[in-house]
PDB file of N, CA and C in Angstrom:
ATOM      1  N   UNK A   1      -7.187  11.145  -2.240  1.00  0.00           N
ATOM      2  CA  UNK A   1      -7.240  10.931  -3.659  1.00  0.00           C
ATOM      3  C   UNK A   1      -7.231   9.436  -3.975  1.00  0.00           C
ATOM      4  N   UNK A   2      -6.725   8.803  -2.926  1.00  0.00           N
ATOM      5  CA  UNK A   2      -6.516   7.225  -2.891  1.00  0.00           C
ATOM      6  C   UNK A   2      -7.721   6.892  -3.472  1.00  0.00           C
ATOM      7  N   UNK A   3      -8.851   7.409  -2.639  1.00  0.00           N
ATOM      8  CA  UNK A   3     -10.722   6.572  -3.056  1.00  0.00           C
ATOM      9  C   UNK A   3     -10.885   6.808  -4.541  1.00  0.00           C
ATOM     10  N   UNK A   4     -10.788   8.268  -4.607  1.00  0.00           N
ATOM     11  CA  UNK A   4     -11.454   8.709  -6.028  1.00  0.00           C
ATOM     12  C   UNK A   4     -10.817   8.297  -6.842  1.00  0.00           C
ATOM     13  N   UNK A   5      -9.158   6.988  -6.936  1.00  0.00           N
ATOM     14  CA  UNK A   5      -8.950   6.235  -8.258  1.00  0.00           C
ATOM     15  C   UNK A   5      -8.692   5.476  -8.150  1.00  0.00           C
ATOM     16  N   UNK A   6      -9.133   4.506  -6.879  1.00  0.00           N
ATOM     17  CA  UNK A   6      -8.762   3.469  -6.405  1.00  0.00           C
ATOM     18  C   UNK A   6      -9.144   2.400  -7.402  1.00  0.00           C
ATOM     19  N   UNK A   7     -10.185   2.606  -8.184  1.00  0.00           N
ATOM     20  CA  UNK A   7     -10.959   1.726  -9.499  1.00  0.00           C
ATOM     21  C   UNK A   7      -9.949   2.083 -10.540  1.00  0.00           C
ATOM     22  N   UNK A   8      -9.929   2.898 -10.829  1.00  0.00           N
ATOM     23  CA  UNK A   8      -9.130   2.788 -11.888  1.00  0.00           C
ATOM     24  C   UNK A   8      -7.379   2.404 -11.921  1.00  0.00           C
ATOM     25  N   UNK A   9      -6.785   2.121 -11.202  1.00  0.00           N
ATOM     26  CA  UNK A   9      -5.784   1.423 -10.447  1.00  0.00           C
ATOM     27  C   UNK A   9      -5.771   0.397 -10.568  1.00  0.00           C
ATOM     28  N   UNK A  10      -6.886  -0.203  -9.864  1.00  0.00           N
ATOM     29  CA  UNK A  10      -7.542  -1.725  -9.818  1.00  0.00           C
ATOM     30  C   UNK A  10      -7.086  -2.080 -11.078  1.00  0.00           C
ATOM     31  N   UNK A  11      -8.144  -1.770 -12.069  1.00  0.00           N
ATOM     32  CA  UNK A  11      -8.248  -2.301 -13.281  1.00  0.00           C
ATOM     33  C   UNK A  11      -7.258  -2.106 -14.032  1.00  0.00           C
ATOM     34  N   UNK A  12      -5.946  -0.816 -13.765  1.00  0.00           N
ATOM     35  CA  UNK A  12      -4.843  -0.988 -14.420  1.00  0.00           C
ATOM     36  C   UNK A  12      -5.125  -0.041 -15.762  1.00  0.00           C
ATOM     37  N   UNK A  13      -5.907   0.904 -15.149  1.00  0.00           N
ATOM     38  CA  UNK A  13      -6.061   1.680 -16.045  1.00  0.00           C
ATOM     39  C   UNK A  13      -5.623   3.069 -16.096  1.00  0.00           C
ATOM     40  N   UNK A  14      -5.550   3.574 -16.946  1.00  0.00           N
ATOM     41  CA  UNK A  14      -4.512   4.895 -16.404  1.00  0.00           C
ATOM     42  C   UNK A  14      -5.394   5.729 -15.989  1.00  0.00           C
ATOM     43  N   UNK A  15      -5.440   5.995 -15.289  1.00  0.00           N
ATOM     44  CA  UNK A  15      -6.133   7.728 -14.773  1.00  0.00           C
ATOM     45  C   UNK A  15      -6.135   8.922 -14.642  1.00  0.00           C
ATOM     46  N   UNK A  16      -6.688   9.926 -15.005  1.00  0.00           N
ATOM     47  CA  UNK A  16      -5.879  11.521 -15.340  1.00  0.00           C
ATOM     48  C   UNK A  16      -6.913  12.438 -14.092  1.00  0.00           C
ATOM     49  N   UNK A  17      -6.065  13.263 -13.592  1.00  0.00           N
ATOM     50  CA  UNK A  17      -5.907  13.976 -12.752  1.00  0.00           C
ATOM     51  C   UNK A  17      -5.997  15.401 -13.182  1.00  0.00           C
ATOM     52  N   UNK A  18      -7.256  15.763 -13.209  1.00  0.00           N
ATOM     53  CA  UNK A  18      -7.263  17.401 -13.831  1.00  0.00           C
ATOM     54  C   UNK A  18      -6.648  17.955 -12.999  1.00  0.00           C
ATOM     55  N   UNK A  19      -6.612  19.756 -13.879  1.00  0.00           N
ATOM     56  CA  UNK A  19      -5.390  20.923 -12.956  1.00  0.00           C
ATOM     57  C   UNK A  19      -5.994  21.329 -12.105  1.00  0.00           C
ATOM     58  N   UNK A  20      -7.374  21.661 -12.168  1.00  0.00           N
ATOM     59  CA  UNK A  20      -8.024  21.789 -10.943  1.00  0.00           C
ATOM     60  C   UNK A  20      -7.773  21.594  -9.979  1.00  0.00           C
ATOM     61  N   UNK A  21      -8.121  19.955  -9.732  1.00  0.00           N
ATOM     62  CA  UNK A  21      -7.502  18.890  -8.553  1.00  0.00           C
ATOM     63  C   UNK A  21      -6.139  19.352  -8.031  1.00  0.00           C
ATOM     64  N   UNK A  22      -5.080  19.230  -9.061  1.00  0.00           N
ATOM     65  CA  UNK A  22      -3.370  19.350  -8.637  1.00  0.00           C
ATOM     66  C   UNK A  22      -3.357  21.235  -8.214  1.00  0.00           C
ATOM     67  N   UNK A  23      -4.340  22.174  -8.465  1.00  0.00           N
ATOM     68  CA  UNK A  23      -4.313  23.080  -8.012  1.00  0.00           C
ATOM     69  C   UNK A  23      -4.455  23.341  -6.921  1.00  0.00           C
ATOM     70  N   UNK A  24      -5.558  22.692  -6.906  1.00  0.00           N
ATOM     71  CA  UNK A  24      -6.254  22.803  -5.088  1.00  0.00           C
ATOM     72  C   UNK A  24      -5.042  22.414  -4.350  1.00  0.00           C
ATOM     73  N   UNK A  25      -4.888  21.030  -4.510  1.00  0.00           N
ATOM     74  CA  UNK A  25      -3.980  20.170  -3.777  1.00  0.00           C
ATOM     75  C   UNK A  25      -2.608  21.055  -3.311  1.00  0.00           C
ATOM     76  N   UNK A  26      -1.610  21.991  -4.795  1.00  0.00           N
ATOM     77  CA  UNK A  26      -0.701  22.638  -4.681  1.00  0.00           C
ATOM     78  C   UNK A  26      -1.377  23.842  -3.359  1.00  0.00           C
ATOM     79  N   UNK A  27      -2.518  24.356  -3.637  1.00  0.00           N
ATOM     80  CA  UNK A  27      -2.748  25.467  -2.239  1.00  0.00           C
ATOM     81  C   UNK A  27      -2.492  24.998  -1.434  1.00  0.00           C
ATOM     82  N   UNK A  28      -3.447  24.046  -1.118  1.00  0.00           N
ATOM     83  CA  UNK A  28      -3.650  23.438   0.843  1.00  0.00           C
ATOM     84  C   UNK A  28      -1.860  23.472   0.923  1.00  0.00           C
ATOM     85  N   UNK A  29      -1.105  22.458   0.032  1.00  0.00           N
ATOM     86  CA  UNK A  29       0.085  22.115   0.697  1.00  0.00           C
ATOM     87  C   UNK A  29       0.856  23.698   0.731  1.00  0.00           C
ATOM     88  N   UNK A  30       0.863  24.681  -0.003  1.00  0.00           N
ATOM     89  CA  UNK A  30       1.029  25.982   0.306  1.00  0.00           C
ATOM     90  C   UNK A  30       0.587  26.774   1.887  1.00  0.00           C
ATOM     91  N   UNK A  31      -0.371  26.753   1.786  1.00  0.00           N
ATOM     92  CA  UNK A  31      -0.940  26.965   3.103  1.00  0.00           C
ATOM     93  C   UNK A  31      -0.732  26.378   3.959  1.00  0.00           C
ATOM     94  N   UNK A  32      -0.234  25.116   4.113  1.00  0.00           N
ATOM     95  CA  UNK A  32       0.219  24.309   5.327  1.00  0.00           C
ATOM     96  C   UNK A  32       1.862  25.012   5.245  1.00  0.00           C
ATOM     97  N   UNK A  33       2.236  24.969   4.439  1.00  0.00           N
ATOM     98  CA  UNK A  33       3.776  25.115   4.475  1.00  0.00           C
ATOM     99  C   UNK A  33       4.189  26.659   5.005  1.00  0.00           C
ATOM    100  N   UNK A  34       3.118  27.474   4.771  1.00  0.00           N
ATOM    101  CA  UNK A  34       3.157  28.916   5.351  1.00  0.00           C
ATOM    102  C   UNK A  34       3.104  28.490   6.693  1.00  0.00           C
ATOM    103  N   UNK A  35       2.006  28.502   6.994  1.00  0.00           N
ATOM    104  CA  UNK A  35       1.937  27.919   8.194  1.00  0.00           C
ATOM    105  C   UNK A  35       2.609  27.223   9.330  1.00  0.00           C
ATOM    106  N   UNK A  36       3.633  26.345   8.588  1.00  0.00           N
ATOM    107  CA  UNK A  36       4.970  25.819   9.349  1.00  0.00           C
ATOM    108  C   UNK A  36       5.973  26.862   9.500  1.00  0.00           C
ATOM    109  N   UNK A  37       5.778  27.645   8.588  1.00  0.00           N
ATOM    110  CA  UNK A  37       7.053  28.625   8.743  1.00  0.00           C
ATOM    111  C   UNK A  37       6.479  29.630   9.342  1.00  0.00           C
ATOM    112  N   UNK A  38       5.483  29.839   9.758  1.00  0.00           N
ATOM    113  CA  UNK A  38       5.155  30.616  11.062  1.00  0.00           C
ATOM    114  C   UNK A  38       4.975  30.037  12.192  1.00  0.00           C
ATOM    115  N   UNK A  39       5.097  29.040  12.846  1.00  0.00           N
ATOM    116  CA  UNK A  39       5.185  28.275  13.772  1.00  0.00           C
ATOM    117  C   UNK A  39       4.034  27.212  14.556  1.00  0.00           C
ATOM    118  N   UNK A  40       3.630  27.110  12.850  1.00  0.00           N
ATOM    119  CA  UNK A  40       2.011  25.892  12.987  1.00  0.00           C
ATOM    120  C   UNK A  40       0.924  27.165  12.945  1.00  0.00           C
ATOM    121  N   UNK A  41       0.856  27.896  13.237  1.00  0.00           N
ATOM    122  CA  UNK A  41      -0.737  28.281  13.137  1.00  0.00           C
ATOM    123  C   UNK A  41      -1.080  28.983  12.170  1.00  0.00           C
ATOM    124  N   UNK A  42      -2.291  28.356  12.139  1.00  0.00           N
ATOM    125  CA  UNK A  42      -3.344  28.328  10.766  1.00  0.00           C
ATOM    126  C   UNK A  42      -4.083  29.959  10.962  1.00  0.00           C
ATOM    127  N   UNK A  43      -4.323  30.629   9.767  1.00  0.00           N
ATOM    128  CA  UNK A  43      -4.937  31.505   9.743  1.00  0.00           C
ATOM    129  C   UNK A  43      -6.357  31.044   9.175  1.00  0.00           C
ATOM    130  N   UNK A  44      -6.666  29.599   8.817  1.00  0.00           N
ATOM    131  CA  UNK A  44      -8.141  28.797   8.171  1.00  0.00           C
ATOM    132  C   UNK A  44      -8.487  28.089   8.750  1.00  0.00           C
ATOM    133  N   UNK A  45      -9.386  28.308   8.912  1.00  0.00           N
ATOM    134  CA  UNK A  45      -9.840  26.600   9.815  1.00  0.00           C
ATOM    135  C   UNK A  45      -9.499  25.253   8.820  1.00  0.00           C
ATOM    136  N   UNK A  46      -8.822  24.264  10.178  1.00  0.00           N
ATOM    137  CA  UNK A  46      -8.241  22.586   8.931  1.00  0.00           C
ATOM    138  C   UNK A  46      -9.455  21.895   8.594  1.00  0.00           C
ATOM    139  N   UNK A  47     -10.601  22.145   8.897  1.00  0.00           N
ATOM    140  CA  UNK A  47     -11.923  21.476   8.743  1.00  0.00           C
ATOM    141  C   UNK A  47     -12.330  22.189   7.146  1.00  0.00           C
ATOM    142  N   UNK A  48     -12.384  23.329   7.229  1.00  0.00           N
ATOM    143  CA  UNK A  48     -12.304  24.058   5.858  1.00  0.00           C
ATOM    144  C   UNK A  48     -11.623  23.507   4.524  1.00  0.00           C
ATOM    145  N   UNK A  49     -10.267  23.627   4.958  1.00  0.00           N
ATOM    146  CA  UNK A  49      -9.294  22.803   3.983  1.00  0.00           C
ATOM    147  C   UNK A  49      -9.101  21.244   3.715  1.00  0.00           C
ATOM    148  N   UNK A  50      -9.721  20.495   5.135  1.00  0.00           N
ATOM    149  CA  UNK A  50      -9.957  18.963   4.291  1.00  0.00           C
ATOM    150  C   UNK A  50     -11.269  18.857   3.971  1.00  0.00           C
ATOM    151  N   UNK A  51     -12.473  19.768   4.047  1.00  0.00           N
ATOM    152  CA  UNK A  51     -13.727  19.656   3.051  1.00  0.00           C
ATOM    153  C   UNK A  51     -13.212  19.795   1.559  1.00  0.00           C
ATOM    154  N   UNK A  52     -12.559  21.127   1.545  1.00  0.00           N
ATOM    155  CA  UNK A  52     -12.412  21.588   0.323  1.00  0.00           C
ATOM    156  C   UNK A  52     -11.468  20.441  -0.764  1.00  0.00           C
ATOM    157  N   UNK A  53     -10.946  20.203   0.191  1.00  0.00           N
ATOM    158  CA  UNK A  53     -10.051  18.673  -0.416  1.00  0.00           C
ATOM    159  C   UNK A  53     -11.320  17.272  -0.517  1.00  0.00           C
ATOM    160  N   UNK A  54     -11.942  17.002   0.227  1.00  0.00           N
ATOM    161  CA  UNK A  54     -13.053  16.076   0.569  1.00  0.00           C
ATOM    162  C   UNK A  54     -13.207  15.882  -1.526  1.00  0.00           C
ATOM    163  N   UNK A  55     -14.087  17.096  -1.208  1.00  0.00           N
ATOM    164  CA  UNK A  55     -14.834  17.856  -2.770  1.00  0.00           C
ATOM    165  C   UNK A  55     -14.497  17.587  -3.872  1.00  0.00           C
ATOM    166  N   UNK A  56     -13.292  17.949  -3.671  1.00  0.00           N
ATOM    167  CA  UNK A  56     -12.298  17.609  -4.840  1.00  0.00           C
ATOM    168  C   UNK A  56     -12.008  15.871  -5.510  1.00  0.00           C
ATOM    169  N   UNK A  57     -12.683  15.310  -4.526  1.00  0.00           N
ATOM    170  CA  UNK A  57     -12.261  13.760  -4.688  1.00  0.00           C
ATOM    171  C   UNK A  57     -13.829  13.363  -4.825  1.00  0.00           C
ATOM    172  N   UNK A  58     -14.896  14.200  -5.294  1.00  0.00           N
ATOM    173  CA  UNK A  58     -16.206  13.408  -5.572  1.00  0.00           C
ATOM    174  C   UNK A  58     -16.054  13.426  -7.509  1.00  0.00           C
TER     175      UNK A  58
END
């Protein structure tokens, strides 16, 4: 998320963060956190989930 507001930072400008975005974001970290509490393994592929995150930051 760093890239996609790294300009607007810069310039000291405020930047807003749709629910979308903080949605997605709340899954993955859901899904990772399941995941720890089953003992690391993923039922998704992590290539899946940092595209889908990628996406989110165009």
């Amino acid at each position: 998320m760093t890239m996609t507001y790294r300009k607007f930072i810069d310039m000291k400008a405020s930047c807003f963060i749709p629910g979308k975005v903080l949605d997605e974001f709340f899954r993955i970290i859901d899904i990772l956190k399941k995941s720890h509490d089953r003992g690391g393994t993923l039922t998704i592929d992590i290539h899946e989930l940092l595209k889908d995150l990628r996406d989110l930051s165009r």
